[in-house]
C-alpha atoms as a PDB file:
ATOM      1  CA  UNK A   1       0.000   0.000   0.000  1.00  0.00           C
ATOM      2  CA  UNK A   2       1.042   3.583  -0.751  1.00  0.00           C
ATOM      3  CA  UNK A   3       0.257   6.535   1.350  1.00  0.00           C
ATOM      4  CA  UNK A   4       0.089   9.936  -0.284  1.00  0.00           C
ATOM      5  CA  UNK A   5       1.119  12.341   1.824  1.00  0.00           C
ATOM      6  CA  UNK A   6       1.306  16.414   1.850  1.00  0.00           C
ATOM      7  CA  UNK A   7       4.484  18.550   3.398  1.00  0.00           C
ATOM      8  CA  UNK A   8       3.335  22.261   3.667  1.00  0.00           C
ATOM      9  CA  UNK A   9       6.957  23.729   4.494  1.00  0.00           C
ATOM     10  CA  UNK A  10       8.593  27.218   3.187  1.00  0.00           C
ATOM     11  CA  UNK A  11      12.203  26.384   4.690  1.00  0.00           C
ATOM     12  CA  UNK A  12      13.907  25.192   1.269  1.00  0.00           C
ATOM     13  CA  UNK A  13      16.458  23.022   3.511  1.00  0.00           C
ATOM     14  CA  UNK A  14      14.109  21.492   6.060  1.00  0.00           C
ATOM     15  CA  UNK A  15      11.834  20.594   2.966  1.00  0.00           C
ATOM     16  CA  UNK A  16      14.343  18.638   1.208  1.00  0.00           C
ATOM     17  CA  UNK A  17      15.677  17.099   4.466  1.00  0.00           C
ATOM     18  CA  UNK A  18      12.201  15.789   5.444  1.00  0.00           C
ATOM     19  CA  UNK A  19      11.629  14.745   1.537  1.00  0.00           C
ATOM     20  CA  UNK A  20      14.881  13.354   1.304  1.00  0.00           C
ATOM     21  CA  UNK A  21      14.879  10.783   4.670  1.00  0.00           C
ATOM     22  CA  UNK A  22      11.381   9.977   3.936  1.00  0.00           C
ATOM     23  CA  UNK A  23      11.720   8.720   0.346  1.00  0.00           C
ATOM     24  CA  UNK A  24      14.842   6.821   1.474  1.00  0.00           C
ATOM     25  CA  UNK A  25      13.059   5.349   4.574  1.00  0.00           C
ATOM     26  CA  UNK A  26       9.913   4.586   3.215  1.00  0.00           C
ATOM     27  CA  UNK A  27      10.695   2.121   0.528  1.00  0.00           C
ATOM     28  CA  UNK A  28       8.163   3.272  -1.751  1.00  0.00           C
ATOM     29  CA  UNK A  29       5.475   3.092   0.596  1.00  0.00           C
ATOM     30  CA  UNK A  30       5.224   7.158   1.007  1.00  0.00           C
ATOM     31  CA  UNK A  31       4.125   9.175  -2.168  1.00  0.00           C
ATOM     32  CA  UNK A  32       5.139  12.922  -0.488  1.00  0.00           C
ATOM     33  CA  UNK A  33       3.999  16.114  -2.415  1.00  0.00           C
ATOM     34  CA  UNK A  34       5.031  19.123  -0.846  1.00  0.00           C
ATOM     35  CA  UNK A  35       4.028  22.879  -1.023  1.00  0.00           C
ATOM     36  CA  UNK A  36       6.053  26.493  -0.511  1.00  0.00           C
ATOM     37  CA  UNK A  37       3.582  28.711   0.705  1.00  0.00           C
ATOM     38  CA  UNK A  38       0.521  28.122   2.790  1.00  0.00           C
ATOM     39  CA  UNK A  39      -2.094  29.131  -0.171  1.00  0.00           C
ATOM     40  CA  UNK A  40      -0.292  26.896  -2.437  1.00  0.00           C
ATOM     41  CA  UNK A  41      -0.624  24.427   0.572  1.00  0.00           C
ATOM     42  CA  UNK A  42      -4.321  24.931   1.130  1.00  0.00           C
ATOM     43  CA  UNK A  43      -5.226  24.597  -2.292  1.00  0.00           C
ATOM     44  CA  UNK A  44      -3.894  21.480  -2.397  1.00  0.00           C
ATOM     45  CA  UNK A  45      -5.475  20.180   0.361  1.00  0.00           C
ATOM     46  CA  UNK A  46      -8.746  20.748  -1.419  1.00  0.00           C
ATOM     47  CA  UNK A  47      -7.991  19.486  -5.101  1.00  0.00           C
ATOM     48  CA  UNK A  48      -6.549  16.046  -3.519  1.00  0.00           C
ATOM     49  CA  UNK A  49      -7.257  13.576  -1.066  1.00  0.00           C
ATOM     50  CA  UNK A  50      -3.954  12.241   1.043  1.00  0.00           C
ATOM     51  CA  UNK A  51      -3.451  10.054   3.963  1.00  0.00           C
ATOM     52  CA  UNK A  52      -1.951  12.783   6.078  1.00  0.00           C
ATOM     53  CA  UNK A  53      -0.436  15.897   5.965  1.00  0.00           C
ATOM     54  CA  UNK A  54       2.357  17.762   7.455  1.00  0.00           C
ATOM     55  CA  UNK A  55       1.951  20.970   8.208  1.00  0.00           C
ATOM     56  CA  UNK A  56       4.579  24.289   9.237  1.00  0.00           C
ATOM     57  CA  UNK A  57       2.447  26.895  11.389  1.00  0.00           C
ATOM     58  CA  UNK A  58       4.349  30.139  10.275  1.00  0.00           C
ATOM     59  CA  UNK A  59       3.953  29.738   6.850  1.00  0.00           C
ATOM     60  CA  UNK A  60       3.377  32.658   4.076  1.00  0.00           C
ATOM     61  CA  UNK A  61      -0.263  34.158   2.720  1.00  0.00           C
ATOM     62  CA  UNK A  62      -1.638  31.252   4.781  1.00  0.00           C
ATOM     63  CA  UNK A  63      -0.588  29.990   7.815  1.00  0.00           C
ATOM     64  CA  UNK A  64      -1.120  26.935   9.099  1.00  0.00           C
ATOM     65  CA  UNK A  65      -3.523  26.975  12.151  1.00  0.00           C
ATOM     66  CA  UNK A  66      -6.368  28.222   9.686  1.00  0.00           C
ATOM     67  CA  UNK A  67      -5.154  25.396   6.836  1.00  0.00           C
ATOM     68  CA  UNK A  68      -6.150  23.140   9.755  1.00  0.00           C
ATOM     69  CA  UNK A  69      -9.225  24.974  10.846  1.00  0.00           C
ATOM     70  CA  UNK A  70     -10.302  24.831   7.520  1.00  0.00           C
ATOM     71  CA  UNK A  71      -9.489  21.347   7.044  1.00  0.00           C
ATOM     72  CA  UNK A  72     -11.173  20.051   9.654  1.00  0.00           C
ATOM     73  CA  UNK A  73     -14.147  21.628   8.331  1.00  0.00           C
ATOM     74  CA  UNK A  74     -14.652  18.336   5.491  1.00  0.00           C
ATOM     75  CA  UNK A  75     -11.734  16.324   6.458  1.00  0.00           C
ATOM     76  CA  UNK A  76     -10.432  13.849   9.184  1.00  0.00           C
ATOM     77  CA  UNK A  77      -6.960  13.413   7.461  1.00  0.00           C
ATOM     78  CA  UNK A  78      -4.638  13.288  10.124  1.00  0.00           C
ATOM     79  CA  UNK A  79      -2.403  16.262  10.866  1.00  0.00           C
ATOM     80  CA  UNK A  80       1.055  16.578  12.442  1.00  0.00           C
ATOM     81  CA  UNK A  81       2.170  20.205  13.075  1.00  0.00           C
ATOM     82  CA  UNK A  82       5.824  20.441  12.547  1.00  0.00           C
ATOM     83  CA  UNK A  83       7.212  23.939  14.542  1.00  0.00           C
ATOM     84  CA  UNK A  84       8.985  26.209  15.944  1.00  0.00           C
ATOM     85  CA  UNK A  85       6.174  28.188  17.835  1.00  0.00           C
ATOM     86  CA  UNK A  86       6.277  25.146  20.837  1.00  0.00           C
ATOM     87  CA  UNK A  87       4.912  26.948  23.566  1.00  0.00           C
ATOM     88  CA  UNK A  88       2.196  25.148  25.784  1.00  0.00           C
ATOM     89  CA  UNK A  89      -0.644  27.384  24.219  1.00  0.00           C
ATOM     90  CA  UNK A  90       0.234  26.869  20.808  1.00  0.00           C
ATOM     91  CA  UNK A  91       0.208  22.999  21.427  1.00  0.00           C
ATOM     92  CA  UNK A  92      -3.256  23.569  23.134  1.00  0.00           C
ATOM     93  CA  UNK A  93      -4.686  25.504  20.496  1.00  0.00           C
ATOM     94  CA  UNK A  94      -3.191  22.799  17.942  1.00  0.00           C
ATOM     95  CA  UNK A  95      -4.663  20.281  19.249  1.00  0.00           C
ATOM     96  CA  UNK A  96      -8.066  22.229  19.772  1.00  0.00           C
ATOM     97  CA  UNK A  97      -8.398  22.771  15.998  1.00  0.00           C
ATOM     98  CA  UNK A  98      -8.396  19.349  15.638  1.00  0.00           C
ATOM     99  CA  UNK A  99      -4.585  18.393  14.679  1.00  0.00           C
ATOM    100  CA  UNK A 100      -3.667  14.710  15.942  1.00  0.00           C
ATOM    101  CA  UNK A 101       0.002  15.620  16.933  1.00  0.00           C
ATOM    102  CA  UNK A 102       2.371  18.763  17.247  1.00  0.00           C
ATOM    103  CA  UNK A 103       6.213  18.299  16.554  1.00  0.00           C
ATOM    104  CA  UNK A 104       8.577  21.168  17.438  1.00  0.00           C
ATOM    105  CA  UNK A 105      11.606  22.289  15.702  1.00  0.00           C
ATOM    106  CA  UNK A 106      14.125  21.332  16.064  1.00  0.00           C
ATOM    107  CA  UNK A 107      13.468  17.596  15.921  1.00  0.00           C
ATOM    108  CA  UNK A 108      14.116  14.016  15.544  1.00  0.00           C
ATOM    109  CA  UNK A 109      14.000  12.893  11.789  1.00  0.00           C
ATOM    110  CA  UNK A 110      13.553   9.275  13.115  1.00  0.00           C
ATOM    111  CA  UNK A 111      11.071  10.252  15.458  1.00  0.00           C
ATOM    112  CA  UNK A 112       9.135  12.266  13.015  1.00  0.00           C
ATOM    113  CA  UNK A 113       8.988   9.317  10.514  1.00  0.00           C
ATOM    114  CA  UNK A 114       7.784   6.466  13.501  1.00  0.00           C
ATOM    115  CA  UNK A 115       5.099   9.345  14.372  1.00  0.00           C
ATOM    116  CA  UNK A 116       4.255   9.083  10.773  1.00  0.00           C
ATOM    117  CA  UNK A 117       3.909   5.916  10.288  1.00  0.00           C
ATOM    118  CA  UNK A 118       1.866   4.737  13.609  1.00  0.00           C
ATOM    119  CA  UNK A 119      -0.520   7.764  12.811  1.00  0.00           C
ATOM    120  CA  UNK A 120      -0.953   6.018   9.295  1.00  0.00           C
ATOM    121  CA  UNK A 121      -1.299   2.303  10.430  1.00  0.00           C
ATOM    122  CA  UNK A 122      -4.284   3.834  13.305  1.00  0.00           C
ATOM    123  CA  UNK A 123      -5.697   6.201  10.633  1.00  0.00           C
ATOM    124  CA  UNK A 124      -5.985   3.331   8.506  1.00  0.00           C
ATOM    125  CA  UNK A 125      -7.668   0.486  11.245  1.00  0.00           C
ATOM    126  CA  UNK A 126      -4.625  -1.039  10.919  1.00  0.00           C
ATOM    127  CA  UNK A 127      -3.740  -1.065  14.940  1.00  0.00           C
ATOM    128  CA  UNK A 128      -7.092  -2.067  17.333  1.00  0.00           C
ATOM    129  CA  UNK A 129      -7.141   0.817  19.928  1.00  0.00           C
ATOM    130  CA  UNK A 130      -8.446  -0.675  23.180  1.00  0.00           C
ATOM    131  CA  UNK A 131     -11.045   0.863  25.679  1.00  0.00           C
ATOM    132  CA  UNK A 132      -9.211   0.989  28.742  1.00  0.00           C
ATOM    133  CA  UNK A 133     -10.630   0.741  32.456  1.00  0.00           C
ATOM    134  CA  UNK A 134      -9.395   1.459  35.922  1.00  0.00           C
ATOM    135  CA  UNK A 135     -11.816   1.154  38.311  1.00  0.00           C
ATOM    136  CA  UNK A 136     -15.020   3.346  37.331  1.00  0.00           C
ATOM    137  CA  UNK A 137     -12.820   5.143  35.073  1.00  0.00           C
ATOM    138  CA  UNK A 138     -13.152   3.882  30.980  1.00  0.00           C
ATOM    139  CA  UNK A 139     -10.611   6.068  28.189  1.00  0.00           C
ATOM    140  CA  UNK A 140     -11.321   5.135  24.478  1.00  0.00           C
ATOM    141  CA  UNK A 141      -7.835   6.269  22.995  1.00  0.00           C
ATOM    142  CA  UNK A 142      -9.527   5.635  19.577  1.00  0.00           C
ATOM    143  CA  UNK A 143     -12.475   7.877  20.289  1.00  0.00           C
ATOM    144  CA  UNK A 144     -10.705  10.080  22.724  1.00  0.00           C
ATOM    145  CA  UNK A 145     -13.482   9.671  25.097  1.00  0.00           C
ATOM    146  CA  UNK A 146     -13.574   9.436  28.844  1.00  0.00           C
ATOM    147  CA  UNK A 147     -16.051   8.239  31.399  1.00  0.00           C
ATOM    148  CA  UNK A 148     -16.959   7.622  34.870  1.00  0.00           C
ATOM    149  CA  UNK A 149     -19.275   5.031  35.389  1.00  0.00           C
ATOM    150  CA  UNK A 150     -21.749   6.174  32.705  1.00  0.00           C
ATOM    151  CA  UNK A 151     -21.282   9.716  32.854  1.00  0.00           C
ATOM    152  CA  UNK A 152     -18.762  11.365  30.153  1.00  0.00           C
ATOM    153  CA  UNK A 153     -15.892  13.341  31.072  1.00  0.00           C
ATOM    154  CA  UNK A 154     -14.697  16.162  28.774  1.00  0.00           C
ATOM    155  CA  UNK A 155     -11.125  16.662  29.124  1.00  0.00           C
ATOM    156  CA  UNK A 156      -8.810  19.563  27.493  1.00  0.00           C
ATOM    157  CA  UNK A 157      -5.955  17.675  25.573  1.00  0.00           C
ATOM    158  CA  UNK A 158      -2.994  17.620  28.119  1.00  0.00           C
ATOM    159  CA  UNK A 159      -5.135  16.086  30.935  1.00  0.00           C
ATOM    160  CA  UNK A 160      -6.374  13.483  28.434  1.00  0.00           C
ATOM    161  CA  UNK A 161      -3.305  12.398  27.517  1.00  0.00           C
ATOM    162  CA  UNK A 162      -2.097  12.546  31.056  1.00  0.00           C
ATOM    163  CA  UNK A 163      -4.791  10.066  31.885  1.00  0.00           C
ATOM    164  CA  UNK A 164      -3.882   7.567  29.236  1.00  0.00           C
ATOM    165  CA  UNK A 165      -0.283   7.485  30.421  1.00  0.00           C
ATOM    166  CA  UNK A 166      -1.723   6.797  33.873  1.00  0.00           C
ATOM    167  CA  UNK A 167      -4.123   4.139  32.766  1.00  0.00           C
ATOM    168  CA  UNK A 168      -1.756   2.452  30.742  1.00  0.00           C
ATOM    169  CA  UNK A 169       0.752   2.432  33.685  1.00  0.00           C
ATOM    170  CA  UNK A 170      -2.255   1.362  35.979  1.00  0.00           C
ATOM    171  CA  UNK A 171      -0.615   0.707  39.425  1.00  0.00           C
ATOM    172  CA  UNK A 172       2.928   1.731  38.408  1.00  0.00           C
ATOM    173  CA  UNK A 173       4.339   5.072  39.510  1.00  0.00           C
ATOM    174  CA  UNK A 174       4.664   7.252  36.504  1.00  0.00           C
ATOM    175  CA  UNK A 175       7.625   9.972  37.584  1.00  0.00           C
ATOM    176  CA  UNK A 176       6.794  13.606  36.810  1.00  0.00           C
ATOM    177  CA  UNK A 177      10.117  13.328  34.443  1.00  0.00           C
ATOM    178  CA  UNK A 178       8.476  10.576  32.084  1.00  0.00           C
ATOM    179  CA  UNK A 179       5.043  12.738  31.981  1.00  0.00           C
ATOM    180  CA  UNK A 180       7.030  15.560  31.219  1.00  0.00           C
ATOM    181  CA  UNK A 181       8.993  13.454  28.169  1.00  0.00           C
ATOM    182  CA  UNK A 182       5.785  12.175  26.611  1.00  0.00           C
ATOM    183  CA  UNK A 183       3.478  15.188  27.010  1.00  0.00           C
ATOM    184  CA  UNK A 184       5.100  18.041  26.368  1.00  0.00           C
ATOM    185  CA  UNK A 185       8.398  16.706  24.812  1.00  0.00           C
ATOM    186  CA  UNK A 186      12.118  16.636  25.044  1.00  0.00           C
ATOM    187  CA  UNK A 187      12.531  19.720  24.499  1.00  0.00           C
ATOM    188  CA  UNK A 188      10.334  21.547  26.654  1.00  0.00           C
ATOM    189  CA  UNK A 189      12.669  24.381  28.961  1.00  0.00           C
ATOM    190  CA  UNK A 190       9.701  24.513  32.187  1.00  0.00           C
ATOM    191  CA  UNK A 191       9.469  22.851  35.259  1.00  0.00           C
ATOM    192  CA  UNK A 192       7.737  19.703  36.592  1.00  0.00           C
ATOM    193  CA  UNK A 193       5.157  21.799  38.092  1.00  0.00           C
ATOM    194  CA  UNK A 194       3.480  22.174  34.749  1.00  0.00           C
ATOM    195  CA  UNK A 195       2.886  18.588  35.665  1.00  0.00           C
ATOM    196  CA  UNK A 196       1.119  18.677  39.312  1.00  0.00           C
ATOM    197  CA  UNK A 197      -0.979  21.566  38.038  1.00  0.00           C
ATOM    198  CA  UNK A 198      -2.145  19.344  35.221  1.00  0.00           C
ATOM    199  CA  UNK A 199      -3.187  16.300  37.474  1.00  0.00           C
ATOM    200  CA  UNK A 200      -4.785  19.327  39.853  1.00  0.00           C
ATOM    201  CA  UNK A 201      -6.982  19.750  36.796  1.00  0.00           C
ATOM    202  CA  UNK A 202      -7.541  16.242  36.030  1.00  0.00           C
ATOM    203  CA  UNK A 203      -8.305  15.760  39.817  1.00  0.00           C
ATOM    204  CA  UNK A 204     -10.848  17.998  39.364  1.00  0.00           C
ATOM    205  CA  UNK A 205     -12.488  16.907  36.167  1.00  0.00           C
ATOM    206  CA  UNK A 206     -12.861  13.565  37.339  1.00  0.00           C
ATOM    207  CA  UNK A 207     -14.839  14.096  40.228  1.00  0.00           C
ATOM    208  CA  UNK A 208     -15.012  11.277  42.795  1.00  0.00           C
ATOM    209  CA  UNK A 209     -13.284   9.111  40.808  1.00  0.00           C
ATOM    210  CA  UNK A 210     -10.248  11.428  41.108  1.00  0.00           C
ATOM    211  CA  UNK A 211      -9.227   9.460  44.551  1.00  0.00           C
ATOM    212  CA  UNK A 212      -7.605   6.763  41.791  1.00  0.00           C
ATOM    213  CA  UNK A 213      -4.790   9.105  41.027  1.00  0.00           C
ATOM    214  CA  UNK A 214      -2.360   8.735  44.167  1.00  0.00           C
ATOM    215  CA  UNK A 215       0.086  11.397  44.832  1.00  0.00           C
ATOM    216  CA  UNK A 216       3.865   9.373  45.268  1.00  0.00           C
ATOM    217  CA  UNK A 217       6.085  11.715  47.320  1.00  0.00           C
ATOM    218  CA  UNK A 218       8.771  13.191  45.547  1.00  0.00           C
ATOM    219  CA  UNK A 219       8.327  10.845  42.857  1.00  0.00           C
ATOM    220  CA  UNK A 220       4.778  11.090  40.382  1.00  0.00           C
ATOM    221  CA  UNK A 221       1.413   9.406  40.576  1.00  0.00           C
ATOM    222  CA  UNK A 222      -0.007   5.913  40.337  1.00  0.00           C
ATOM    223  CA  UNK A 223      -3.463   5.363  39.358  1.00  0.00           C
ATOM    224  CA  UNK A 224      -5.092   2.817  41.454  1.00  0.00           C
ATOM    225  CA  UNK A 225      -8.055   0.336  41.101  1.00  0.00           C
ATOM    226  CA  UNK A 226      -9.726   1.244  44.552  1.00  0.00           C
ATOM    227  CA  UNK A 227     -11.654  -1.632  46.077  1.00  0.00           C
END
């Protein structure tokens, strides 16, 4: 099978670098079109179909946060964000318009092209996405839906994902280092109190059920099947 997929990118050199390691890594199994501007981009994005697209924020005539506003108006294509603007409200508002992952510059060429390739294979139904539970608590990665008991629980992006690490690590401490890693990167310059505030707010949005998420001094959290 071959994937046709979209690089919106106005840095010359990063273009051919991404175009370059992907054709080489892919084996033929990536078809990658690529446009200069966002406009150019855009119009694209509406005269073909692709199996994902790549997409710069600060990008001329267009940029790319209203590419993917407008996108999401007719499409579900996944999106990857691939930036310099990393700050945690530009990830937030990212992810708000509907993107399915946010890379910052600079980055991993490796990592970029795994990220790639799982969002293809779960775009595609090619990896099962299990319903997890923990006690009353049930997260639908494939969904991105969250209850308690029967009642749903809408969570803002960073708490979700905070949750799924939890849940997948279900009575294992998760350190406040590792969150930090997964959910807002390697490179991100706070500290790991972005992380207890975030729980605070998960805490909170999970009501009663919140008493699951144990506090392990000086270390993380656990979440905990309470009897």
């Amino acid at each position: 099978m071959v994937f046709k997929l979209l690089l919106v990118e106005d840095d010359a050199e990063i273009r051919e670098i991404i175009l370059d390691y992907f054709i080489e890594k892919s084996n033929g199994t990536l078809a990658i079109n690529f446009a200069e501007t966002g406009d150019e981009g855009q119009q694209k994005c509406m005269d073909n179909e692709y199996d994902l697209v790549l997409l710069d924020v600060m990008l001329p005539e267009v940029d790319g946060f209203t590419i993917c506003r407008e996108l999401r108006k007719t499409s579900d294509v996944p999106i990857i964000f691939i930036t310099a603007r990393d700050t945690e409200g530009d990830r937030l508002h990212g992810y708000q318009l509907g993107c399915d992952d946010y890379v910052s510059k600079p980055f991993s060429l490796a990592e970029l092209f795994a990220k790639v390739k799982a969002l293809l294979k779960r775009s595609k139904g090619m990896v099962r996405n299990e319903a997890m539970t923990a006690g009353t608590i049930k997260l639908d990665p494939y969904r991105c839906t969250v209850f308690v008991k029967d009642k749903e629980v809408i969570l803002a992006p960073i708490e979700f994902a905070v949750l799924r690490i939890l849940m997948e690590n279900c009575g294992k401490v998760v350190t406040r280092d590792s969150l930090l890693l997964r959910v807002w990167g390697y490179d991100f310059d706070g500290n790991d109190r972005v992380v207890d505030n975030h729980v605070k707010k998960l805490r909170k949005s999970l009501g009663n059920a919140s008493t699951q998420i144990k506090t392990v001094f000086k270390k993380g959290y656990k979440l905990e099947v309470e009897e």
